[in-house]
C-alpha atoms as a PDB file:
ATOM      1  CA  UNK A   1    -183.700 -34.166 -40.599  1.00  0.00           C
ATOM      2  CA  UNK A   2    -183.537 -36.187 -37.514  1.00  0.00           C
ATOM      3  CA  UNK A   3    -185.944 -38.145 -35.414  1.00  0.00           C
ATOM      4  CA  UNK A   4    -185.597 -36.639 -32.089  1.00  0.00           C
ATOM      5  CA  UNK A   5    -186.241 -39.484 -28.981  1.00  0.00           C
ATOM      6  CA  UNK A   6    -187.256 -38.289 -25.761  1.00  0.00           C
ATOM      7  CA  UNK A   7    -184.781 -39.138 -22.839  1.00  0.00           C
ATOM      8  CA  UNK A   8    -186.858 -40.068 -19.074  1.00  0.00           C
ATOM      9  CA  UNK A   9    -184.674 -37.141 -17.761  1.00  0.00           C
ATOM     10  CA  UNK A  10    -186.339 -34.988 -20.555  1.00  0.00           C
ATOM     11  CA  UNK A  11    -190.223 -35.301 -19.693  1.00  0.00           C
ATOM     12  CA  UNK A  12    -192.352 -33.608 -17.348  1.00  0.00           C
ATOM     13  CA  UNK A  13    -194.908 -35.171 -15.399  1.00  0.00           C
ATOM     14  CA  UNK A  14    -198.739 -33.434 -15.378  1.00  0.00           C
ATOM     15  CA  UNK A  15    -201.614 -34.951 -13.511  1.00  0.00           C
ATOM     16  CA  UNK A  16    -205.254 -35.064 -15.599  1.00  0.00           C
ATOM     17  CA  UNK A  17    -208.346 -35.983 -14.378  1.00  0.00           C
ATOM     18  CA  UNK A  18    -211.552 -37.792 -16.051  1.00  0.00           C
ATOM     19  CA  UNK A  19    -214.817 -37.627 -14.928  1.00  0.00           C
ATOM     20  CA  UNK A  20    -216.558 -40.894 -16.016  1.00  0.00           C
ATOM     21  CA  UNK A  21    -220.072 -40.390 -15.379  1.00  0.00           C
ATOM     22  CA  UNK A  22    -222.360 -41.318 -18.184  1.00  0.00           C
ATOM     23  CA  UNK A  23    -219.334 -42.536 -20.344  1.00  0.00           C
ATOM     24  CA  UNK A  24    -218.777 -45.886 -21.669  1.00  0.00           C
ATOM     25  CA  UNK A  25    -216.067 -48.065 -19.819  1.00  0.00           C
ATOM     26  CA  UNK A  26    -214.264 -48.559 -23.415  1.00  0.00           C
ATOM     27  CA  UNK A  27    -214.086 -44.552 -24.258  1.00  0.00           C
ATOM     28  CA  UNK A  28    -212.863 -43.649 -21.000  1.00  0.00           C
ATOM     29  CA  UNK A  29    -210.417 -46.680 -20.413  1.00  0.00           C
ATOM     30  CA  UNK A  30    -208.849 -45.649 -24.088  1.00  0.00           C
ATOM     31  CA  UNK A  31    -208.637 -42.523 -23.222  1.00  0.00           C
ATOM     32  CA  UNK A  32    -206.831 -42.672 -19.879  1.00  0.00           C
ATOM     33  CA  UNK A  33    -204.388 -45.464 -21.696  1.00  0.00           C
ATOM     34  CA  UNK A  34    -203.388 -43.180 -24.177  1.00  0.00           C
ATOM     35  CA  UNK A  35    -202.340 -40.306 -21.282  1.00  0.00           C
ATOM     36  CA  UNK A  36    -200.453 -43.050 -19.523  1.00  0.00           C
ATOM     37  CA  UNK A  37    -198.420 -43.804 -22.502  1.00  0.00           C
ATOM     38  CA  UNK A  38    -198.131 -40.494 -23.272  1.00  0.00           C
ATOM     39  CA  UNK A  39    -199.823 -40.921 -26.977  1.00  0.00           C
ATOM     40  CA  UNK A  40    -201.700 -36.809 -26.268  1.00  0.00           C
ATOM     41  CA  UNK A  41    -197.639 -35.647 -26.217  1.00  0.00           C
ATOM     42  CA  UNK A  42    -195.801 -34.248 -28.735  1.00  0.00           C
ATOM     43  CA  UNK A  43    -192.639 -35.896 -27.583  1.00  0.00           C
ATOM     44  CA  UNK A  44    -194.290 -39.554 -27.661  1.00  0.00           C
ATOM     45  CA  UNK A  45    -191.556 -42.177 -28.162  1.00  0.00           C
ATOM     46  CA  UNK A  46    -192.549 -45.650 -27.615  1.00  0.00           C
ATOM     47  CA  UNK A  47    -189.755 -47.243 -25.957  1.00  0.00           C
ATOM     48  CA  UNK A  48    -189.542 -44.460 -22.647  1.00  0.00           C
ATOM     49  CA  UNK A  49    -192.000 -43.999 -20.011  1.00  0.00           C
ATOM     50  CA  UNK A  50    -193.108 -40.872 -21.159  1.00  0.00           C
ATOM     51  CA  UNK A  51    -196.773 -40.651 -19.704  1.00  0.00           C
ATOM     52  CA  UNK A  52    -198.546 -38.038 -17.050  1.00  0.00           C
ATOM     53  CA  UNK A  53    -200.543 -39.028 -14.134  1.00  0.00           C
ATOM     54  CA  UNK A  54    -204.110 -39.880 -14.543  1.00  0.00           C
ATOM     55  CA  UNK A  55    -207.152 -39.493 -12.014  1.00  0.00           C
ATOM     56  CA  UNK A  56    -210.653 -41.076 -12.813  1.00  0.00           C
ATOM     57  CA  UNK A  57    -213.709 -40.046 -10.756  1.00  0.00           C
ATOM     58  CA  UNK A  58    -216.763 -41.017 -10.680  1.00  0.00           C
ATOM     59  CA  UNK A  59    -216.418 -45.064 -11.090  1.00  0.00           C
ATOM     60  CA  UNK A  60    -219.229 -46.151 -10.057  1.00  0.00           C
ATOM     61  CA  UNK A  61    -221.563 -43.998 -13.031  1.00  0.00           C
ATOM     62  CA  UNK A  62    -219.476 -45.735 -15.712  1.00  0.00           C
ATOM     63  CA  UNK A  63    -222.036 -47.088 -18.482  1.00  0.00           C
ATOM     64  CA  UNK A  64    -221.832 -50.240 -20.096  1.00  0.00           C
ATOM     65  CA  UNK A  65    -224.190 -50.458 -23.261  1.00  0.00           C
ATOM     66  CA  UNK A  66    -225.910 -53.817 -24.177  1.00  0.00           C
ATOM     67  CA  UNK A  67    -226.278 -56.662 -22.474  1.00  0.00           C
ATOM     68  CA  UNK A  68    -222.391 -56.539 -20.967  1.00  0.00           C
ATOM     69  CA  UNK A  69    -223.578 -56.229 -17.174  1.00  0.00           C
ATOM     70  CA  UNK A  70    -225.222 -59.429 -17.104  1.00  0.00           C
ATOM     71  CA  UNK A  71    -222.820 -61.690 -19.859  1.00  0.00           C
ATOM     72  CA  UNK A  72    -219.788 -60.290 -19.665  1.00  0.00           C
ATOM     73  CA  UNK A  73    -217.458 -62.106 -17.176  1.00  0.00           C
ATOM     74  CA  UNK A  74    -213.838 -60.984 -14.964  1.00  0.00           C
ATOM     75  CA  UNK A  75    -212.150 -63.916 -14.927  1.00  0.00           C
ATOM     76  CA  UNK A  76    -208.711 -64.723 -13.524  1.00  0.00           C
ATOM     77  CA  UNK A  77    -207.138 -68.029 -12.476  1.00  0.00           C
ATOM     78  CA  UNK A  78    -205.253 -68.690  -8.552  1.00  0.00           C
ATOM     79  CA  UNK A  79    -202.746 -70.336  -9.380  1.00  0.00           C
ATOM     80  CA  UNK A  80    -204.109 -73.559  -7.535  1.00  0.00           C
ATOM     81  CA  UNK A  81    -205.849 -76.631  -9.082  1.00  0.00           C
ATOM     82  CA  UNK A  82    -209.482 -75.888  -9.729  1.00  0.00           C
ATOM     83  CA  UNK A  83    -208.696 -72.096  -9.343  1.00  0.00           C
ATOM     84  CA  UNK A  84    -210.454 -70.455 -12.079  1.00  0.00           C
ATOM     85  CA  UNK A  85    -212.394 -67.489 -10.539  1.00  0.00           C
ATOM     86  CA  UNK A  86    -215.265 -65.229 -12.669  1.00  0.00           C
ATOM     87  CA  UNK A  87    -217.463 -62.433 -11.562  1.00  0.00           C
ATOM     88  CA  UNK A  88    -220.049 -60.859 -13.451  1.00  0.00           C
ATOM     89  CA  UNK A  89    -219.839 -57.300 -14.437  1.00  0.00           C
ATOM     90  CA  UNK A  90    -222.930 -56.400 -12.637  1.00  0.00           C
ATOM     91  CA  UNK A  91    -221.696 -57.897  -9.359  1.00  0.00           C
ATOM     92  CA  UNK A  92    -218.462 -56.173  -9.785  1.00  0.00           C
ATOM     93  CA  UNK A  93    -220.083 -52.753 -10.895  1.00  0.00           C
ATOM     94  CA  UNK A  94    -222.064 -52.867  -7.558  1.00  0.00           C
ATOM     95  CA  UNK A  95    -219.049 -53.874  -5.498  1.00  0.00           C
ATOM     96  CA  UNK A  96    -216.095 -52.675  -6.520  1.00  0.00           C
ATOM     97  CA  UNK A  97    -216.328 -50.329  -9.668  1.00  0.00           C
ATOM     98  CA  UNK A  98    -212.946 -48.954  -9.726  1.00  0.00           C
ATOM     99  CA  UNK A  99    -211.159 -52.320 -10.282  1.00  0.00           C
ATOM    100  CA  UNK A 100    -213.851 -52.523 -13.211  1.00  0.00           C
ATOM    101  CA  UNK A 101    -211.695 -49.326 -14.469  1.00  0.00           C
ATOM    102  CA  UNK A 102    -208.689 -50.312 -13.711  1.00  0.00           C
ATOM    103  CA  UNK A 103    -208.576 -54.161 -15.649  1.00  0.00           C
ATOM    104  CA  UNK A 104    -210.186 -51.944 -18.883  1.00  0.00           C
ATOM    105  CA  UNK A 105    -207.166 -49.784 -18.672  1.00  0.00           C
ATOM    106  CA  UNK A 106    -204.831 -52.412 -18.148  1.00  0.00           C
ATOM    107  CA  UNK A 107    -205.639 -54.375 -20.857  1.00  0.00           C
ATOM    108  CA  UNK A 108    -205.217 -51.277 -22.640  1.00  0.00           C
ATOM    109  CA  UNK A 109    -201.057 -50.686 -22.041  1.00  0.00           C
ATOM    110  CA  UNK A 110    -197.819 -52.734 -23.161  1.00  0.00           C
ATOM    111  CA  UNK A 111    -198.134 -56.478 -21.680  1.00  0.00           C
ATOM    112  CA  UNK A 112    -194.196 -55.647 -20.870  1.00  0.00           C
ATOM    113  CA  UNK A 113    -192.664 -53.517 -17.855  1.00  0.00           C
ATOM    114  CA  UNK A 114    -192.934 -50.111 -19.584  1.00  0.00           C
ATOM    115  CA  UNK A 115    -196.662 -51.072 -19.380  1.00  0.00           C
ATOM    116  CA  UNK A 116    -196.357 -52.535 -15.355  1.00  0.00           C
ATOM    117  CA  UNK A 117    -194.752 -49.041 -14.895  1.00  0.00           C
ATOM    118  CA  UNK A 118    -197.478 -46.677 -16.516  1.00  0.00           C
ATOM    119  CA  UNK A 119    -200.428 -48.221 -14.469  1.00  0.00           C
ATOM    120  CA  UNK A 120    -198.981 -47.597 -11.502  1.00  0.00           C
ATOM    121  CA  UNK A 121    -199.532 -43.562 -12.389  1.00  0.00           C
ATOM    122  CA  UNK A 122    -203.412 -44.846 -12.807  1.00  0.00           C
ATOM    123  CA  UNK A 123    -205.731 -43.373  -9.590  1.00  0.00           C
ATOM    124  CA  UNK A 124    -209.615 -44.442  -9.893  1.00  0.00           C
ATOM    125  CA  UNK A 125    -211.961 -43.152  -7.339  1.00  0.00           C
ATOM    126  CA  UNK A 126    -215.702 -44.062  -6.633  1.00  0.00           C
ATOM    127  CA  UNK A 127    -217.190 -40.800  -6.532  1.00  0.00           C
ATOM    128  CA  UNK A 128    -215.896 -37.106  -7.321  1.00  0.00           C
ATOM    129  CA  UNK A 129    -213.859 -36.646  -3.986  1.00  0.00           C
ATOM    130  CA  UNK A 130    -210.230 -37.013  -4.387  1.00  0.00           C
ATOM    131  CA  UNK A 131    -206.681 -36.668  -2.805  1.00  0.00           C
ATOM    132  CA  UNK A 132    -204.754 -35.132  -4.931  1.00  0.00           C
ATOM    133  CA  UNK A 133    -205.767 -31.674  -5.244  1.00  0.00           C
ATOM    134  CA  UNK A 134    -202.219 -30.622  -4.336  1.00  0.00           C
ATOM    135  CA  UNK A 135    -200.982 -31.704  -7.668  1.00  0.00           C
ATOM    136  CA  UNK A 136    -203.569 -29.273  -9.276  1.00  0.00           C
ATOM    137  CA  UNK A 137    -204.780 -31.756 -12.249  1.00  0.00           C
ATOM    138  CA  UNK A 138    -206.274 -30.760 -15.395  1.00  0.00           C
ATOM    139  CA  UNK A 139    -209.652 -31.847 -16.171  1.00  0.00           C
ATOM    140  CA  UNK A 140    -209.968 -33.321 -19.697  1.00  0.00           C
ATOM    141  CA  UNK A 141    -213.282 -33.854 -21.615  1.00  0.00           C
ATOM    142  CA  UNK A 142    -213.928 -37.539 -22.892  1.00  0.00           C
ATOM    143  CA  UNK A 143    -214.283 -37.138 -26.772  1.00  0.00           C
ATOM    144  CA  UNK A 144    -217.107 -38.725 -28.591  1.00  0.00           C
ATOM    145  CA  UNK A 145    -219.948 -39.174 -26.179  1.00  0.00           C
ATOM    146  CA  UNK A 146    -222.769 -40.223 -27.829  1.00  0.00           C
ATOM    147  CA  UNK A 147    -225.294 -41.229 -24.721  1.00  0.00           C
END
């Protein structure tokens, strides 16, 4: 028996998309990281870019439990002397909640340029209006909401 490896020429591209109202950041940002990859396929092989297309709505209803809006902290570094910026989640849930989304994803794919690649595939929206209706997504159900 062999081990069959997909070949990039070999996959097919579908688009999802994820409503994230009333979900936890962490659930929905594992779950869109593992359609990126391509984890949900069949023909999963780790080394090829064999992930779909992924649409999130609804960014700004995304639930963090606890305490996280007030102590947990973006930070990220200028490159300069003395550049160390932080933000709040709460500040950055009220200001920009899809970038919220997006680092939770992120830091959920390969630190290597497979992983550079799949985010690129990643489309986050505020509310439930998007553009890509043409491309007739699939909706797919978060699993184990508990809230």
């Amino acid at each position: 028996m062999k081990t069959y490896m997909a070949k990039s020429a070999d996959i097919e591209r579908k688009w999802f998309v994820v409503d994230a109202a009333n979900v936890p950041l962490g659930r929905v940002a594992s779950q869109v990281a593992d359609i990126l990859t391509g984890k949900n396929k069949t023909l999963y092989t780790p080394h090829v870019d064999c992930g779909d297309y992924c649409i999130v709505i609804n960014a700004d209803k995304v639930v963090l439990t606890g305490k996280k809006l007030e102590d947990k902290k973006l930070r990220w570094h200028t490159g300069y002397v003395g550049g160390l910026k932080e933000i709040d989640y709460g500040t950055l849930m009220a200001t920009n909640s899809p970038k919220a989304v997006e680092v939770a994803v992120k830091g959920m794919l390969p630190k290597t340029s497979l992983g550079r690649k799949q985010i690129t595939r990643l489309h986050v929206y505020k509310d439930a209006d998007h553009k890509h209706e043409a491309q007739k997504p699939e909706k797919v159900e978060i699993k184990g909401v508990r809230i």
